[in-house]
N, C-alpha and C. Protein backbone atom coordinates (compact mmCIF):
# COMPACT_ATOMS: atom_id res chain seq x y z
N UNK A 1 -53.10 -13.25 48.05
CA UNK A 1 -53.76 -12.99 49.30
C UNK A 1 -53.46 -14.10 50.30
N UNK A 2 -52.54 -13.69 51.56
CA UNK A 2 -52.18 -14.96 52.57
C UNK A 2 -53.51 -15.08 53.28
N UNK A 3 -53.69 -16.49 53.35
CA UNK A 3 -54.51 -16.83 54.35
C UNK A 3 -53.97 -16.73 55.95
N UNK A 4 -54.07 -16.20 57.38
CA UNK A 4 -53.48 -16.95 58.19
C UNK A 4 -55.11 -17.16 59.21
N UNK A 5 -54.93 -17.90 60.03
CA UNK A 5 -55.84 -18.59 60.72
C UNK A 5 -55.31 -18.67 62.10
N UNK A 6 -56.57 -18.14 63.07
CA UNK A 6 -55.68 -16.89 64.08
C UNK A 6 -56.91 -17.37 65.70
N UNK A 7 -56.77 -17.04 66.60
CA UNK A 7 -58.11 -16.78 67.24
C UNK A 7 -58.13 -15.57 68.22
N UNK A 8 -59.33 -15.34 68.95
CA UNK A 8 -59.69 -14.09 70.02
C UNK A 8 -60.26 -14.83 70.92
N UNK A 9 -59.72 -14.51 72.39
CA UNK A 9 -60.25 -15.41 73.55
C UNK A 9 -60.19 -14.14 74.53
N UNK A 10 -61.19 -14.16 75.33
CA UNK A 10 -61.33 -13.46 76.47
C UNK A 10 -62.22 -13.76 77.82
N UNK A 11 -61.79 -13.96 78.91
CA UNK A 11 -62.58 -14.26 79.83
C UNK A 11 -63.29 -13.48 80.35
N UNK A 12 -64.61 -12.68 80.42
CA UNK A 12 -65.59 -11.77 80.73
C UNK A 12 -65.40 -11.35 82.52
N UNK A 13 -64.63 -10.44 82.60
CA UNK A 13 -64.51 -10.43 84.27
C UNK A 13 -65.57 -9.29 84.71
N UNK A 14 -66.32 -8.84 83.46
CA UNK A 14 -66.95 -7.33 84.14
C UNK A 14 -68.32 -7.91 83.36
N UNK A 15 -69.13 -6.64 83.17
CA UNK A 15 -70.53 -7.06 82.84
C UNK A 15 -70.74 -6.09 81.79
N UNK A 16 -69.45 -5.35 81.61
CA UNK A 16 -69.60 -4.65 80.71
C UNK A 16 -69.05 -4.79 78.99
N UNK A 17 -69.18 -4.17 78.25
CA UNK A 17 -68.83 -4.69 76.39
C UNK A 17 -67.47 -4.35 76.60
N UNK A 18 -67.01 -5.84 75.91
CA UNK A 18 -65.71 -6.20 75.69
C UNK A 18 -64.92 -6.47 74.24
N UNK A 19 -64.09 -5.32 74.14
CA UNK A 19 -63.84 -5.97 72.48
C UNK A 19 -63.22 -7.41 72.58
N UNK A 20 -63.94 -8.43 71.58
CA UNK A 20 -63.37 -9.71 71.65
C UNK A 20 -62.25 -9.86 70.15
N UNK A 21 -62.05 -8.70 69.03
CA UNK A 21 -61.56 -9.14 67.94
C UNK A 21 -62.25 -7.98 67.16
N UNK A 22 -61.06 -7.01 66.51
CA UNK A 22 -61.22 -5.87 65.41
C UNK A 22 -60.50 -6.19 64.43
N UNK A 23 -61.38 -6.28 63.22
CA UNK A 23 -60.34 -6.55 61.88
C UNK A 23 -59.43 -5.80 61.85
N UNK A 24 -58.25 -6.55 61.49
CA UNK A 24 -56.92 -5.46 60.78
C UNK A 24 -57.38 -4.46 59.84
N UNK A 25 -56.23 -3.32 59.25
CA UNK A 25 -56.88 -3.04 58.06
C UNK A 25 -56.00 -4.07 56.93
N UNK A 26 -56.68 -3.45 55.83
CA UNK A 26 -56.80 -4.66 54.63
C UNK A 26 -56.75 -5.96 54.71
N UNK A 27 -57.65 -6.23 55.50
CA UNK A 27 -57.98 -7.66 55.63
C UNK A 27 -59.31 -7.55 56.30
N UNK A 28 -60.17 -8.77 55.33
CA UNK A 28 -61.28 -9.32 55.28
C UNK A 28 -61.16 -10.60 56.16
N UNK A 29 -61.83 -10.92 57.34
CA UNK A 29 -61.92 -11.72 58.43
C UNK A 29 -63.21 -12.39 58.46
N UNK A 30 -62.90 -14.18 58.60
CA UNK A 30 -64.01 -14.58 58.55
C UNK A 30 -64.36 -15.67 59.55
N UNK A 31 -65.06 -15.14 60.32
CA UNK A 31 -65.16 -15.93 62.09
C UNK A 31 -65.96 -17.41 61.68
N UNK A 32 -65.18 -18.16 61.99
CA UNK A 32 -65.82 -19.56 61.52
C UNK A 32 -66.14 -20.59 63.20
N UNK A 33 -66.03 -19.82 63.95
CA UNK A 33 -66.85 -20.41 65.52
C UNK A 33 -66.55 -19.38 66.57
N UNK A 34 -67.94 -19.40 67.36
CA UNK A 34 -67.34 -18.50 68.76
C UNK A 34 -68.21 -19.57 69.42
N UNK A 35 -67.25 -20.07 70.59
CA UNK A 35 -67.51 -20.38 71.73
C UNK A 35 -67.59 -20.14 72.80
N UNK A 36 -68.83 -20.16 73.76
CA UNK A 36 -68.85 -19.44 74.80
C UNK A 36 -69.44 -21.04 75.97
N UNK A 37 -68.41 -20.67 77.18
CA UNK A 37 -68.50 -21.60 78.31
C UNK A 37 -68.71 -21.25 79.36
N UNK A 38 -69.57 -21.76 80.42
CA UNK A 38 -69.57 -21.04 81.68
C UNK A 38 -68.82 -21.71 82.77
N UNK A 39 -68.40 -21.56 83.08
CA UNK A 39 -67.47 -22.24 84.22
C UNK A 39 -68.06 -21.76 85.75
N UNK A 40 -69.14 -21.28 86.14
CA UNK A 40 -69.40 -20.98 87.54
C UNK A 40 -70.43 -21.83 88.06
N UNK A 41 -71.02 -22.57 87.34
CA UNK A 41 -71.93 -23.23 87.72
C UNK A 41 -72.85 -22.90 87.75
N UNK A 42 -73.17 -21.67 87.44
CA UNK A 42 -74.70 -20.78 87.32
C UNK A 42 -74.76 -20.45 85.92
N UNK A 43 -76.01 -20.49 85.34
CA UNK A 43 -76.41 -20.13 84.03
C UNK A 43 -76.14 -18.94 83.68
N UNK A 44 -76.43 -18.38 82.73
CA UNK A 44 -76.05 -17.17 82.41
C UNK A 44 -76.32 -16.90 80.52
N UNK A 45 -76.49 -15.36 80.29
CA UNK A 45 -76.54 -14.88 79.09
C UNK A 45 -75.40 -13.84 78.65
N UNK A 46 -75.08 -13.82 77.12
CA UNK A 46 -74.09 -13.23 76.93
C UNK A 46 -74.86 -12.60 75.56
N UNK A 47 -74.53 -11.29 75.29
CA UNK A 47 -74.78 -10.36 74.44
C UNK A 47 -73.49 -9.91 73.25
N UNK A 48 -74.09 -10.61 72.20
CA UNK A 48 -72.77 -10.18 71.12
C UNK A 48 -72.93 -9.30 69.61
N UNK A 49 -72.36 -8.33 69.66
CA UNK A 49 -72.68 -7.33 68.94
C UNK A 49 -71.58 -6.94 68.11
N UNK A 50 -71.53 -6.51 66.28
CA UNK A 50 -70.79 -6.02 65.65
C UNK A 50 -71.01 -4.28 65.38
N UNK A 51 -69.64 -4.00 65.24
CA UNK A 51 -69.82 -2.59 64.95
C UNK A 51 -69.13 -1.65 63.68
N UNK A 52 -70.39 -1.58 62.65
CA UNK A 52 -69.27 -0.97 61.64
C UNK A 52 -69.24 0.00 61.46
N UNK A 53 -68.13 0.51 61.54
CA UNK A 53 -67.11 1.47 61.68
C UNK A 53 -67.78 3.08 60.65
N UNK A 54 -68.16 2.26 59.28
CA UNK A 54 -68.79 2.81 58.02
C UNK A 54 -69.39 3.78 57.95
N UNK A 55 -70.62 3.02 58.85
CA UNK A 55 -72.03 3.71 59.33
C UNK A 55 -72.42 4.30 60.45
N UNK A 56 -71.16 5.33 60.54
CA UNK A 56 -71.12 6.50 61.62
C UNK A 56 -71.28 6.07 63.09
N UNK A 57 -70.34 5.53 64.00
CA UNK A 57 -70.22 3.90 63.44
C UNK A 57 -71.80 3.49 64.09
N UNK A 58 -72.25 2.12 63.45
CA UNK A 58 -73.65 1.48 63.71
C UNK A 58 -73.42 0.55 64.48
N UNK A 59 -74.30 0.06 65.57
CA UNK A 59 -74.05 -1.58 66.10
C UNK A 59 -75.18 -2.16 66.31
N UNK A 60 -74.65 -3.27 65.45
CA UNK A 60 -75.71 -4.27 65.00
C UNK A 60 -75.77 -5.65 66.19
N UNK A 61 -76.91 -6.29 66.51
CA UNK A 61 -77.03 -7.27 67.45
C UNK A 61 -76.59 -8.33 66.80
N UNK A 62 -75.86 -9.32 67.19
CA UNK A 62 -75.59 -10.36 66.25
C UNK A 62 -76.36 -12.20 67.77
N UNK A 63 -76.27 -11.52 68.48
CA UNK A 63 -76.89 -12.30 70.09
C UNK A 63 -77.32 -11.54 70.72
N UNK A 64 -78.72 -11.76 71.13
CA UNK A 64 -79.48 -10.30 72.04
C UNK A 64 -79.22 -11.60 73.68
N UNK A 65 -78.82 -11.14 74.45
CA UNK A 65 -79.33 -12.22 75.61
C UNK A 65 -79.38 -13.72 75.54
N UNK A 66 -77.96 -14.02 74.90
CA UNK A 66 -78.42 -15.64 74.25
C UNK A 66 -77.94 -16.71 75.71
N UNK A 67 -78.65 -17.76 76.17
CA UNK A 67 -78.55 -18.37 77.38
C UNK A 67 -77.29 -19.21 76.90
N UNK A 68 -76.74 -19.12 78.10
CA UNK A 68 -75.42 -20.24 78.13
C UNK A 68 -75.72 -21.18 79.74
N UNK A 69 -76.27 -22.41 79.48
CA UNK A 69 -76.31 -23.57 80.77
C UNK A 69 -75.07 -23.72 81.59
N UNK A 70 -75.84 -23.74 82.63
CA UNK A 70 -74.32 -23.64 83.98
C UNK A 70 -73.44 -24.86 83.41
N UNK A 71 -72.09 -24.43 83.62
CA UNK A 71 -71.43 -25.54 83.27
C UNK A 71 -71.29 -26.25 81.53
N UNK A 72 -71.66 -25.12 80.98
CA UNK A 72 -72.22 -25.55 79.95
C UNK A 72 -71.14 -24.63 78.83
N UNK A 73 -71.21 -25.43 77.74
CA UNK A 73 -70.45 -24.68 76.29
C UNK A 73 -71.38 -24.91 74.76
N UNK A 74 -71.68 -23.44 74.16
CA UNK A 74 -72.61 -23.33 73.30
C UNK A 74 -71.71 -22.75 72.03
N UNK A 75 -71.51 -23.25 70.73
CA UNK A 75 -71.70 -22.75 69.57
C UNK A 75 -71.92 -22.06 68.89
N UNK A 76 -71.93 -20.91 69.22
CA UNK A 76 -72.88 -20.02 68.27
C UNK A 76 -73.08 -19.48 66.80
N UNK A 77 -72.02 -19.94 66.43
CA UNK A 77 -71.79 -19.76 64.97
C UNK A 77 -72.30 -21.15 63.91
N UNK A 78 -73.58 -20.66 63.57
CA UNK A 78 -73.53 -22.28 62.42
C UNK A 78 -73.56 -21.70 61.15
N UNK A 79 -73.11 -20.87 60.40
CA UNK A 79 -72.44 -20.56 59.43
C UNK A 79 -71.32 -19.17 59.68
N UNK A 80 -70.27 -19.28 58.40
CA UNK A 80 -69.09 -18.15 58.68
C UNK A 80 -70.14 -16.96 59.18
N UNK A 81 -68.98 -15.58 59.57
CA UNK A 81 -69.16 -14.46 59.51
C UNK A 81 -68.62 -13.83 59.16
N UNK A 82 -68.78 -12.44 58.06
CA UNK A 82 -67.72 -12.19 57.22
C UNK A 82 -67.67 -10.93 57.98
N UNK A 83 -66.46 -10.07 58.45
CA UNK A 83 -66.29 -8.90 59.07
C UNK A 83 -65.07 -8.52 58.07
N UNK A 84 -65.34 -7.22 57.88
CA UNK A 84 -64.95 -6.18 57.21
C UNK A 84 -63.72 -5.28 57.62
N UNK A 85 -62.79 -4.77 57.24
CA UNK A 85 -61.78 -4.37 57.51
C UNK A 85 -62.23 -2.82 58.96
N UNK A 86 -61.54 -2.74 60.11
CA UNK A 86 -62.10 -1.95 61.15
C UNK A 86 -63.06 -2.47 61.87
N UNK A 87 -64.15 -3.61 61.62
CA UNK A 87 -65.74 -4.15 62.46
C UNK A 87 -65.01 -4.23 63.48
N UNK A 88 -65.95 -4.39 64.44
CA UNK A 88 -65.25 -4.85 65.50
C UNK A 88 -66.38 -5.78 66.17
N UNK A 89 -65.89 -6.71 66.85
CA UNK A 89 -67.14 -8.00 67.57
C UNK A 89 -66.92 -7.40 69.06
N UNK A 90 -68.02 -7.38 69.99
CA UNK A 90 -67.70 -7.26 71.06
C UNK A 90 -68.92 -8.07 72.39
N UNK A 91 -68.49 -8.13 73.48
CA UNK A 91 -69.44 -9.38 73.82
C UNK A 91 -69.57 -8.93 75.19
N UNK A 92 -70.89 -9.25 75.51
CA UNK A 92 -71.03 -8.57 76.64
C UNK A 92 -71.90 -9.90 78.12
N UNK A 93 -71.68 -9.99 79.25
CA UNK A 93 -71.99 -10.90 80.11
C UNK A 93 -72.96 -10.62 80.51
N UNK A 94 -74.17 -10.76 81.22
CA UNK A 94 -75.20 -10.69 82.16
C UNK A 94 -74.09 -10.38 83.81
N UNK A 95 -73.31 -11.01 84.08
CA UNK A 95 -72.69 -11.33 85.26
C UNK A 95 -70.80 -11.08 84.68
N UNK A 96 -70.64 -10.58 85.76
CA UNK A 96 -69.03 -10.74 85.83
C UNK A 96 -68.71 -12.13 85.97
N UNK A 97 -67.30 -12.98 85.68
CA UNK A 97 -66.71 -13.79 86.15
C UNK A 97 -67.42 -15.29 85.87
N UNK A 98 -68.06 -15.26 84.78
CA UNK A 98 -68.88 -16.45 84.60
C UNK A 98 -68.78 -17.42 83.17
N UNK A 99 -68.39 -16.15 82.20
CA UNK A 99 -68.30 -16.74 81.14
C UNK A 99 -67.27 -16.06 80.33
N UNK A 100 -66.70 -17.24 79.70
CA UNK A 100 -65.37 -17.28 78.62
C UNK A 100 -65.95 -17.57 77.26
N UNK A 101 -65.13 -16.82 76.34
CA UNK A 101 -65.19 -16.34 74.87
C UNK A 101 -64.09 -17.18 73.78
N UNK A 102 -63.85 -17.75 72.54
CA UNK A 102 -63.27 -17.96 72.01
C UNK A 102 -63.82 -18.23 70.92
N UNK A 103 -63.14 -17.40 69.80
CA UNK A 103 -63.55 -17.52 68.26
C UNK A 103 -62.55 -17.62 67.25
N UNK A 104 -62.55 -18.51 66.00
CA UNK A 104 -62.01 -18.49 65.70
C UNK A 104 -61.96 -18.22 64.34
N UNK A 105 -61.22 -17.44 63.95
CA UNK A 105 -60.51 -16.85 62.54
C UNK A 105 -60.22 -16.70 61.94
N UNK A 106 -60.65 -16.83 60.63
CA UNK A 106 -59.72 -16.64 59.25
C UNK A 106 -59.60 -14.94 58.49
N UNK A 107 -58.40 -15.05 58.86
CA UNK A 107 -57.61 -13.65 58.10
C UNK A 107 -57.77 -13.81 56.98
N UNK A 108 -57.83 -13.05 55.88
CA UNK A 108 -57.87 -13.21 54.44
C UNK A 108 -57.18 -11.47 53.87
N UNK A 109 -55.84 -11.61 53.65
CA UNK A 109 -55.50 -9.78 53.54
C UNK A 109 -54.61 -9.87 52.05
């Protein structure tokens, strides 16, 4: 089983859900940080949600409204996340044009 170690970055230009990263198939993916920054100088919340595919498909909250400080860069991951072959992560802004996404990845296939 290759390991490769990968990331998903997206800058939020709308206010609407954005896929940030869908597992391959046969491969087990395991998000070991998402970072989210605001660069406008105004505060702001970002909404991040998984969706599996499985369960006709289900989406689960993984961040309901979580605050990000103007100018500011937050962590959100303090342990892995294991996503499943098809999940998909997707992330959603309060505001267009405010906040940037980056997570990073371990493939496992």
């Amino acid at each position: 089983m290759p390991n490769t170690y990968t990331n998903a970055k997206k800058d939020l230009t709308s206010n609407g859900a954005t896929v940030l990263y869908t597992a391959p198939a046969l491969t087990t993916s395991i998000i070991k940080s998402i970072l989210v920054s605001e660069d406008s100088g105004n505060a702001d919340t970002i909404t991040i949600t998984i969706t599996d595919a499985e369960s006709s498909p289900a989406v689960f909250s993984l961040f309901k409204t979580k605050s990000i400080s103007a100018n500011g860069t937050a962590e959100l991951i303090t342990a892995p996340l294991v996503v499943k072959t098809g999940e998909i992560l997707k992330v959603t802004a309060a505001t267009a044009n405010r906040l940037h996404v980056v997570a990073s990845i371990l493939e496992v296939s």
